[in-house]
PDB file of N, CA and C in Angstrom:
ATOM      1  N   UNK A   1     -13.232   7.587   8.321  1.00  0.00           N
ATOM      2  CA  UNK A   1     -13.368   8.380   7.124  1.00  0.00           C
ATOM      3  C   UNK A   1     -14.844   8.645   6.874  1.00  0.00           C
ATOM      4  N   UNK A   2     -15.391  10.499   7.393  1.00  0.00           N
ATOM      5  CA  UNK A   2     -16.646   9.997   6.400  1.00  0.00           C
ATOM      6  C   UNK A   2     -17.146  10.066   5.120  1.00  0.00           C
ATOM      7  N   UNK A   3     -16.122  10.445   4.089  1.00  0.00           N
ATOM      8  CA  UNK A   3     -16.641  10.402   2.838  1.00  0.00           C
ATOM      9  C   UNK A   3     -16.707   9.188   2.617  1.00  0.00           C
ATOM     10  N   UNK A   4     -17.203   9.125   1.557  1.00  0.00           N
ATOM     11  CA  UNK A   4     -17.235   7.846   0.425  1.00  0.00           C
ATOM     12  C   UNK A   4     -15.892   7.838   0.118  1.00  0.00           C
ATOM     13  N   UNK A   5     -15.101   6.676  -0.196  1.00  0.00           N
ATOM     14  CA  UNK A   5     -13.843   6.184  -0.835  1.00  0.00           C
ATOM     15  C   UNK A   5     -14.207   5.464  -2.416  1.00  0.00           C
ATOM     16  N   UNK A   6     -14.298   6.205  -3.316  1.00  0.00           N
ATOM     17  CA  UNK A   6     -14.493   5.614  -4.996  1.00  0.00           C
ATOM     18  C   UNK A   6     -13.351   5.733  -5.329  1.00  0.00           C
ATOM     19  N   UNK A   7     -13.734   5.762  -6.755  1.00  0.00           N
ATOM     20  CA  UNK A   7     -12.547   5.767  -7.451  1.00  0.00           C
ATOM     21  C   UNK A   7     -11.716   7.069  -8.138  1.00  0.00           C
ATOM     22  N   UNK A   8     -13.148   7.943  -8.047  1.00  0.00           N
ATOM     23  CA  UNK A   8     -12.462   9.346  -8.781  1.00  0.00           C
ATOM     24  C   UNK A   8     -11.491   9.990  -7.416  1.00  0.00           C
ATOM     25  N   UNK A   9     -11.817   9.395  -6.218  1.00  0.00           N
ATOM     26  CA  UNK A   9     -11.545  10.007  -4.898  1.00  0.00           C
ATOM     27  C   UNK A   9      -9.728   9.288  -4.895  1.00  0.00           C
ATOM     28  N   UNK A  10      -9.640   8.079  -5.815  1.00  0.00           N
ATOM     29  CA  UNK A  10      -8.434   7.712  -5.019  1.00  0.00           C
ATOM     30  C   UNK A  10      -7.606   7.567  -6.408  1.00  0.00           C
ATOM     31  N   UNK A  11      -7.893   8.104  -7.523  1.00  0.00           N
ATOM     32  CA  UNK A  11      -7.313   8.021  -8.825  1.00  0.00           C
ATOM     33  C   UNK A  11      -5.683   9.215  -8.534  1.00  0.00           C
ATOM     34  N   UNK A  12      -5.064   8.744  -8.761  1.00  0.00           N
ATOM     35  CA  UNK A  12      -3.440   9.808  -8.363  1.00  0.00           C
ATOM     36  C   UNK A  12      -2.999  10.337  -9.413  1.00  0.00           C
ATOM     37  N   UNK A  13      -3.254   9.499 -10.841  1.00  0.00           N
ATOM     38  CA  UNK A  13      -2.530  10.053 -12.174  1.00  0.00           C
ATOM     39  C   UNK A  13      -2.324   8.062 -12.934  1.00  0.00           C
ATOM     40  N   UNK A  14      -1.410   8.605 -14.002  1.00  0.00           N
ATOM     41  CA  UNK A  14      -1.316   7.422 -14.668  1.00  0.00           C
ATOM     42  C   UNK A  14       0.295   6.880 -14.600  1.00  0.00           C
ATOM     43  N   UNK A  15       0.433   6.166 -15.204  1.00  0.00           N
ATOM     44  CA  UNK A  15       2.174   5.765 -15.464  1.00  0.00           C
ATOM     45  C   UNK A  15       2.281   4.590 -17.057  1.00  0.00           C
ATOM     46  N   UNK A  16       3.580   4.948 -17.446  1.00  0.00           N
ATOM     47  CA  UNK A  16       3.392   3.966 -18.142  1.00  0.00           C
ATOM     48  C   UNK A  16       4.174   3.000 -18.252  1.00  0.00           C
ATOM     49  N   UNK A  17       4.376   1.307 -18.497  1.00  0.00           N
ATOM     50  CA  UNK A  17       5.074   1.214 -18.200  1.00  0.00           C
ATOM     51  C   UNK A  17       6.733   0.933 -19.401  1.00  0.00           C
ATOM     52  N   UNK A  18       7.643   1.233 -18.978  1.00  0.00           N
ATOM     53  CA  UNK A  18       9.216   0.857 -19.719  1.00  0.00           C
ATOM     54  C   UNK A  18       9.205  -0.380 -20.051  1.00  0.00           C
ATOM     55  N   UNK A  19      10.181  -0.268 -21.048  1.00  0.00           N
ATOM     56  CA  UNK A  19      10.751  -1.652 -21.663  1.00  0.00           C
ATOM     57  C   UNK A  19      11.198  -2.476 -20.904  1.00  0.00           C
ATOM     58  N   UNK A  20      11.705  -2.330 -19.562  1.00  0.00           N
ATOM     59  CA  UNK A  20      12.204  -2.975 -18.468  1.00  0.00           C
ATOM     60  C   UNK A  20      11.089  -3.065 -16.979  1.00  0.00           C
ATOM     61  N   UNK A  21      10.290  -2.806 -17.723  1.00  0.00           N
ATOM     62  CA  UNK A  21       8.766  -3.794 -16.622  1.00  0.00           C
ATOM     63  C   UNK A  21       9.075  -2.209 -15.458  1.00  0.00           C
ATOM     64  N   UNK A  22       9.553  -0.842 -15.806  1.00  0.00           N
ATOM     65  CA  UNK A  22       9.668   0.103 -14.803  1.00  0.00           C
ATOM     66  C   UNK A  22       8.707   0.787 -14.923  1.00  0.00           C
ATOM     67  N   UNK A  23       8.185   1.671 -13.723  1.00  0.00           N
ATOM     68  CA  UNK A  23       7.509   2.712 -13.877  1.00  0.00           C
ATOM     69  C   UNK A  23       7.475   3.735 -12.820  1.00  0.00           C
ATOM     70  N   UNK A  24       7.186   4.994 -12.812  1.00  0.00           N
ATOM     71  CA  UNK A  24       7.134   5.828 -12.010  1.00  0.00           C
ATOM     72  C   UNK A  24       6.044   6.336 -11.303  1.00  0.00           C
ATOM     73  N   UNK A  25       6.084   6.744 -10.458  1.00  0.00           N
ATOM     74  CA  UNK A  25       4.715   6.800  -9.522  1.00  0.00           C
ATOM     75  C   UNK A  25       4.502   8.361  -9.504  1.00  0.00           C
ATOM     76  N   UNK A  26       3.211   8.427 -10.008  1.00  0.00           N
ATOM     77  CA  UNK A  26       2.799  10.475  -9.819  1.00  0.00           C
ATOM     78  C   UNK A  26       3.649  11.055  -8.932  1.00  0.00           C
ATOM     79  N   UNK A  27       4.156  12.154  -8.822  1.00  0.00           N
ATOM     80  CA  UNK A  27       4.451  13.038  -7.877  1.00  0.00           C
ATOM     81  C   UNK A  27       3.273  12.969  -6.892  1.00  0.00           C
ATOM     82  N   UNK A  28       2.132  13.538  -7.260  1.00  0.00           N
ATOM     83  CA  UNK A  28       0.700  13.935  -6.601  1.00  0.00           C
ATOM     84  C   UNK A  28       0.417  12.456  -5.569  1.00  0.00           C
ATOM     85  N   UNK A  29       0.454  10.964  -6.144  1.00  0.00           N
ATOM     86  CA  UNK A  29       0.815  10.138  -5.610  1.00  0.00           C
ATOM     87  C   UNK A  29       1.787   9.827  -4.565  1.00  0.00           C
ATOM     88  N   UNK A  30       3.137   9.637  -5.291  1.00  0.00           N
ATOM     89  CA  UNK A  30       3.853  10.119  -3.638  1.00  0.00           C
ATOM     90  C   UNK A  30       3.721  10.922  -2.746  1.00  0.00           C
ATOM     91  N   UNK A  31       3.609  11.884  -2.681  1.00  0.00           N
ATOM     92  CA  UNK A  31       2.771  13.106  -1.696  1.00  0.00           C
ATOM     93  C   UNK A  31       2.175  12.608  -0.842  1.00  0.00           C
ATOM     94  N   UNK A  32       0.988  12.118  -1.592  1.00  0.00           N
ATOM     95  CA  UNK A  32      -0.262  11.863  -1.252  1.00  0.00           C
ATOM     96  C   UNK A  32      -0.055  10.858   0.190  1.00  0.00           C
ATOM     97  N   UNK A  33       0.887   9.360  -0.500  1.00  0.00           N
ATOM     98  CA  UNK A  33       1.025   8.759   0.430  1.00  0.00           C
ATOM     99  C   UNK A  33       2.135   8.407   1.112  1.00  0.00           C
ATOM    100  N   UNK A  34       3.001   9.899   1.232  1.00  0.00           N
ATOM    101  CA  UNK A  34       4.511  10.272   1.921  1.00  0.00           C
ATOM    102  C   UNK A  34       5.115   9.066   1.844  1.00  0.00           C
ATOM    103  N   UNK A  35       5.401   8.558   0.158  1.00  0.00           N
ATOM    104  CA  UNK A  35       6.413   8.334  -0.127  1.00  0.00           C
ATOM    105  C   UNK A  35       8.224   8.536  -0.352  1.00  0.00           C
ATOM    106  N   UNK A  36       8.705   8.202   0.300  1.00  0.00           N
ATOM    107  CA  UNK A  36      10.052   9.048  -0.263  1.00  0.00           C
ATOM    108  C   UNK A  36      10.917   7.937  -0.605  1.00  0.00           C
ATOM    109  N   UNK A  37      12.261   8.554  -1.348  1.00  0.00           N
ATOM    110  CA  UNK A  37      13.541   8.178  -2.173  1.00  0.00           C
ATOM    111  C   UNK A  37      13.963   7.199  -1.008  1.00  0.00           C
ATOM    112  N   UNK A  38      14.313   5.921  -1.569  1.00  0.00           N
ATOM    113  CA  UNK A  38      14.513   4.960  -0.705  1.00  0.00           C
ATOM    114  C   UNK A  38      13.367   3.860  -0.223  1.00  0.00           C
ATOM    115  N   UNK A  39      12.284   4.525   0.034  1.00  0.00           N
ATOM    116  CA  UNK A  39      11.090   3.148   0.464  1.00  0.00           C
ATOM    117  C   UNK A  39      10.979   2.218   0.232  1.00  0.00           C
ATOM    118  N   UNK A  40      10.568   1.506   0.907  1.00  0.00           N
ATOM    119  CA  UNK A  40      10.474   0.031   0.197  1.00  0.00           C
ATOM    120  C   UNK A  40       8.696  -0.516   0.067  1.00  0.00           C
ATOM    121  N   UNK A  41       8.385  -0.882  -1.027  1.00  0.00           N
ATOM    122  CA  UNK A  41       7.271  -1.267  -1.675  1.00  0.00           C
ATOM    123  C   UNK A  41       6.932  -2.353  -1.756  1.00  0.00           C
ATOM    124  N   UNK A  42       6.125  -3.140  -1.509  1.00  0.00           N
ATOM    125  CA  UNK A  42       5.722  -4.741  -2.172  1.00  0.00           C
ATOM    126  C   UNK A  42       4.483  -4.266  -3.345  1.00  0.00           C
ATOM    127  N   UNK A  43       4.828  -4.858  -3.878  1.00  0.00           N
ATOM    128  CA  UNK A  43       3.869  -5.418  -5.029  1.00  0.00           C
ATOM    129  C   UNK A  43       2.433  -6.301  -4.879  1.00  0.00           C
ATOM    130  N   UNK A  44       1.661  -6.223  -4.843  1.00  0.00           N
ATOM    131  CA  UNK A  44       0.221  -7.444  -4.789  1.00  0.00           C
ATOM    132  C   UNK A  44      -0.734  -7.292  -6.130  1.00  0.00           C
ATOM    133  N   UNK A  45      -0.633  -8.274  -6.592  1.00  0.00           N
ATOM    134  CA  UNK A  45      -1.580  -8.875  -7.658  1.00  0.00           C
ATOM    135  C   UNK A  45      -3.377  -8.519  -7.045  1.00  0.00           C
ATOM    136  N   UNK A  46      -4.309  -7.594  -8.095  1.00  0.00           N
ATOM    137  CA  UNK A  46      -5.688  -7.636  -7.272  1.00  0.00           C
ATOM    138  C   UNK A  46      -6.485  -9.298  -8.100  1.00  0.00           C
ATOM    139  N   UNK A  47      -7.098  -9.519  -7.170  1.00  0.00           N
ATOM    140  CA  UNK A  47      -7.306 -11.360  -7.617  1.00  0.00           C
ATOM    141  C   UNK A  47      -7.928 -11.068  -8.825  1.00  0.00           C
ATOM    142  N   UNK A  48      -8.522  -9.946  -9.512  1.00  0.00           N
ATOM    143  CA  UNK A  48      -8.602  -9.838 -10.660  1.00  0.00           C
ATOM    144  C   UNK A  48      -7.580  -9.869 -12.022  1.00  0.00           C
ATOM    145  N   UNK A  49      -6.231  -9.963 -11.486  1.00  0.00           N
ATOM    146  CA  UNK A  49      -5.210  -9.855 -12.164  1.00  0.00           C
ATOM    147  C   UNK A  49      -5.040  -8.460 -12.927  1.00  0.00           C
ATOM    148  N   UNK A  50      -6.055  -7.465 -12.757  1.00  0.00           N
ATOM    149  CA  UNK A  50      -6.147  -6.672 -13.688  1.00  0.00           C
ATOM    150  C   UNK A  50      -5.490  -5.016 -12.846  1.00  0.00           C
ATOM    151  N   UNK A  51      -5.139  -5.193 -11.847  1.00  0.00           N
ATOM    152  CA  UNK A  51      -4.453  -4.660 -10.837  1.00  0.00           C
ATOM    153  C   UNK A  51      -2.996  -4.768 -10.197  1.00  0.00           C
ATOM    154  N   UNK A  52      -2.649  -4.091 -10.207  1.00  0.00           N
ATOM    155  CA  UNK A  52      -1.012  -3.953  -9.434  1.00  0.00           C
ATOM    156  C   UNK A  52      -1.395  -2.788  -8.150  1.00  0.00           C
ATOM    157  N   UNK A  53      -0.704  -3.335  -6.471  1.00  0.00           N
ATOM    158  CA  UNK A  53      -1.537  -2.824  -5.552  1.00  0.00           C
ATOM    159  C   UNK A  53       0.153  -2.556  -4.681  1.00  0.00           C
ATOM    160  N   UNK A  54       0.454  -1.210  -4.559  1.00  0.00           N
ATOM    161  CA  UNK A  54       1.396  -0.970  -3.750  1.00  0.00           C
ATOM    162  C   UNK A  54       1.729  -0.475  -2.288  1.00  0.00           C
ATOM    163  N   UNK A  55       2.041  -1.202  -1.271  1.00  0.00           N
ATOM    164  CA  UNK A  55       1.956  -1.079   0.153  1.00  0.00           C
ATOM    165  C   UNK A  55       3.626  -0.687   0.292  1.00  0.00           C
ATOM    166  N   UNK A  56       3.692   0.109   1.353  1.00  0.00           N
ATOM    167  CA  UNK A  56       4.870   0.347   2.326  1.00  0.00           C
ATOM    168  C   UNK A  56       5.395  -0.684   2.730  1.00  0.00           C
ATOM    169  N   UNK A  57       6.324  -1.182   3.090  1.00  0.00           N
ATOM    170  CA  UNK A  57       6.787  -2.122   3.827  1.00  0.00           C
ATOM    171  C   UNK A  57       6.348  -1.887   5.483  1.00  0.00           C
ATOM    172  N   UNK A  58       6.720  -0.479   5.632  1.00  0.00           N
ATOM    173  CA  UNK A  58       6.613  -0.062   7.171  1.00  0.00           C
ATOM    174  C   UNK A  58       5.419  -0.034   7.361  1.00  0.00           C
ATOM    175  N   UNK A  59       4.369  -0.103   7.107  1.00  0.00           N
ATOM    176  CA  UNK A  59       3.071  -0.122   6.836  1.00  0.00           C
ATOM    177  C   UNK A  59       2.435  -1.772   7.250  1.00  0.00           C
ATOM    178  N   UNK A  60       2.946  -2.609   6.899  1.00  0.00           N
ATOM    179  CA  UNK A  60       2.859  -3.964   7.447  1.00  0.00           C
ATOM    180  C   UNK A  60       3.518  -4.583   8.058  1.00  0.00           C
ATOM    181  N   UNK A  61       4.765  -3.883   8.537  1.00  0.00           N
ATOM    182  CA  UNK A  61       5.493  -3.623   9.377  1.00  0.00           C
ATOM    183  C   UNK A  61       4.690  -3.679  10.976  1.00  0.00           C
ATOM    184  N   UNK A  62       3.878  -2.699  10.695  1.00  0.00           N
ATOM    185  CA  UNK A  62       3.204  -1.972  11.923  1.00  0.00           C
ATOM    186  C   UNK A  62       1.463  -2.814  12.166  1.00  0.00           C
ATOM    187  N   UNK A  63       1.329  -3.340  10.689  1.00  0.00           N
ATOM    188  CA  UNK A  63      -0.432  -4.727  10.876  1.00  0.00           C
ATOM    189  C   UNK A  63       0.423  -5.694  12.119  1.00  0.00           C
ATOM    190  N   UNK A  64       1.708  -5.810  11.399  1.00  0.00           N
ATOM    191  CA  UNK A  64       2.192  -7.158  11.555  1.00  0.00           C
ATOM    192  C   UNK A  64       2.814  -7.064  13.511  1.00  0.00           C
ATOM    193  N   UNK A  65       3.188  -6.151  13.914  1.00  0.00           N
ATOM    194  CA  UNK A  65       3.588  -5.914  15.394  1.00  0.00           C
ATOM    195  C   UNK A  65       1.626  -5.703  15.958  1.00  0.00           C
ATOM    196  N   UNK A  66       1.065  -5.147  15.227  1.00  0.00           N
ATOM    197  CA  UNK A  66      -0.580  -5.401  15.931  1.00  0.00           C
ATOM    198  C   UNK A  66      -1.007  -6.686  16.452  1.00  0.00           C
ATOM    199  N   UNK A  67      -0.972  -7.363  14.991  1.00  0.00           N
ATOM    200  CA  UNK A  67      -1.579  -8.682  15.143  1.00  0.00           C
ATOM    201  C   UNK A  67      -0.748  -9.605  16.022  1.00  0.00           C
ATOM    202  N   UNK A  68       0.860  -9.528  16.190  1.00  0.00           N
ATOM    203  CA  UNK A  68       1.532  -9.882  17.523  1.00  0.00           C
ATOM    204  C   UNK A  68       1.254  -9.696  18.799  1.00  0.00           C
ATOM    205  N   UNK A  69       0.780  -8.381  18.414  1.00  0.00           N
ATOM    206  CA  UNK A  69       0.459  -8.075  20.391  1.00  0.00           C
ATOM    207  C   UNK A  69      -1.395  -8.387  20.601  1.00  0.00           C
ATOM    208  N   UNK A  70      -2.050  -8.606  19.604  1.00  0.00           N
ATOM    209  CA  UNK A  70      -3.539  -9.110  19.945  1.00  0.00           C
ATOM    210  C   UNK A  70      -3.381 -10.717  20.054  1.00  0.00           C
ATOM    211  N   UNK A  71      -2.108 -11.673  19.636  1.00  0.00           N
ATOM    212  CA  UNK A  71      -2.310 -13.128  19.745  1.00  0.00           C
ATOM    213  C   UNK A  71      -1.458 -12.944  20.735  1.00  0.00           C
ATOM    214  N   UNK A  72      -0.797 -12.526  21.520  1.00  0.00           N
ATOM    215  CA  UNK A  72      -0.249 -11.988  23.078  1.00  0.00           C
ATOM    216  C   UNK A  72      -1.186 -11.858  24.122  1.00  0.00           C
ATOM    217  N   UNK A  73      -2.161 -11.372  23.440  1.00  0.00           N
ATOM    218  CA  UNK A  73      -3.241 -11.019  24.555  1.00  0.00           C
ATOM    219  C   UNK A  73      -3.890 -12.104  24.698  1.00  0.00           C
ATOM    220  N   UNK A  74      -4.579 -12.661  23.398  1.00  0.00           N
ATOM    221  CA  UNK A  74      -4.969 -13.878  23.766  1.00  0.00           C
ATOM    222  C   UNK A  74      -4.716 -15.248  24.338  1.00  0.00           C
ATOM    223  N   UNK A  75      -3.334 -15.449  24.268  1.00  0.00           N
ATOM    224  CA  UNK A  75      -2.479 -16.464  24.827  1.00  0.00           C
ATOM    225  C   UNK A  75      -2.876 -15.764  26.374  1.00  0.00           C
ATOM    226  N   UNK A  76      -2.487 -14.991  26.355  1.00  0.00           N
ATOM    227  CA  UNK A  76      -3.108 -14.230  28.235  1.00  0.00           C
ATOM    228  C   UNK A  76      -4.083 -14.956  28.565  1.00  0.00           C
ATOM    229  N   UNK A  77      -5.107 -14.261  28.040  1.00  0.00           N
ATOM    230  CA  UNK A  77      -6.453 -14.311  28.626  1.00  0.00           C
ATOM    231  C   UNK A  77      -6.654 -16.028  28.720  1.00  0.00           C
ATOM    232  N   UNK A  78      -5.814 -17.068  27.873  1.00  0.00           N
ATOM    233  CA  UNK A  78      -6.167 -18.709  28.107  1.00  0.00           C
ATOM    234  C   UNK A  78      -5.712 -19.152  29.242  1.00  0.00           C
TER     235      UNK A  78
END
């Protein structure tokens, strides 16, 4: 990436949240990060507590088959 990554750069919109701890995610947001009906999301706390941080499942899905096949390699190379 060569821009800068701030905050006005990665701001999507707002939400608010329901009586039942729900909320909805921008349109412009889903788009953004080809979300669709059905996905599955985890949740992460930012250690500031002052953050809610939402990942794909398939998304760590795909860290998680990386970091398998780099401790593969290394078991090799011993």
């Amino acid at each position: 990436m060569d821009e800068a990554f701030g905050l006005e750069e990665s701001f999507l919109g707002s939400v608010t949240v329901g009586e039942r701890g729900q909320v909805v995610i921008p349109a412009e947001a889903r788009d953004h990060m080809g979300i669709q009906p059905g996905d599955k999301l985890l949740a992460f706390s930012h250690p500031t507590r002052q953050m809610v941080c939402l990942c794909k499942v398939t998304m760590l899905e795909r860290v998680a088959a990386f970091l398998k096949r780099v401790e593969d390699e290394e078991r090799e190379e011993d």
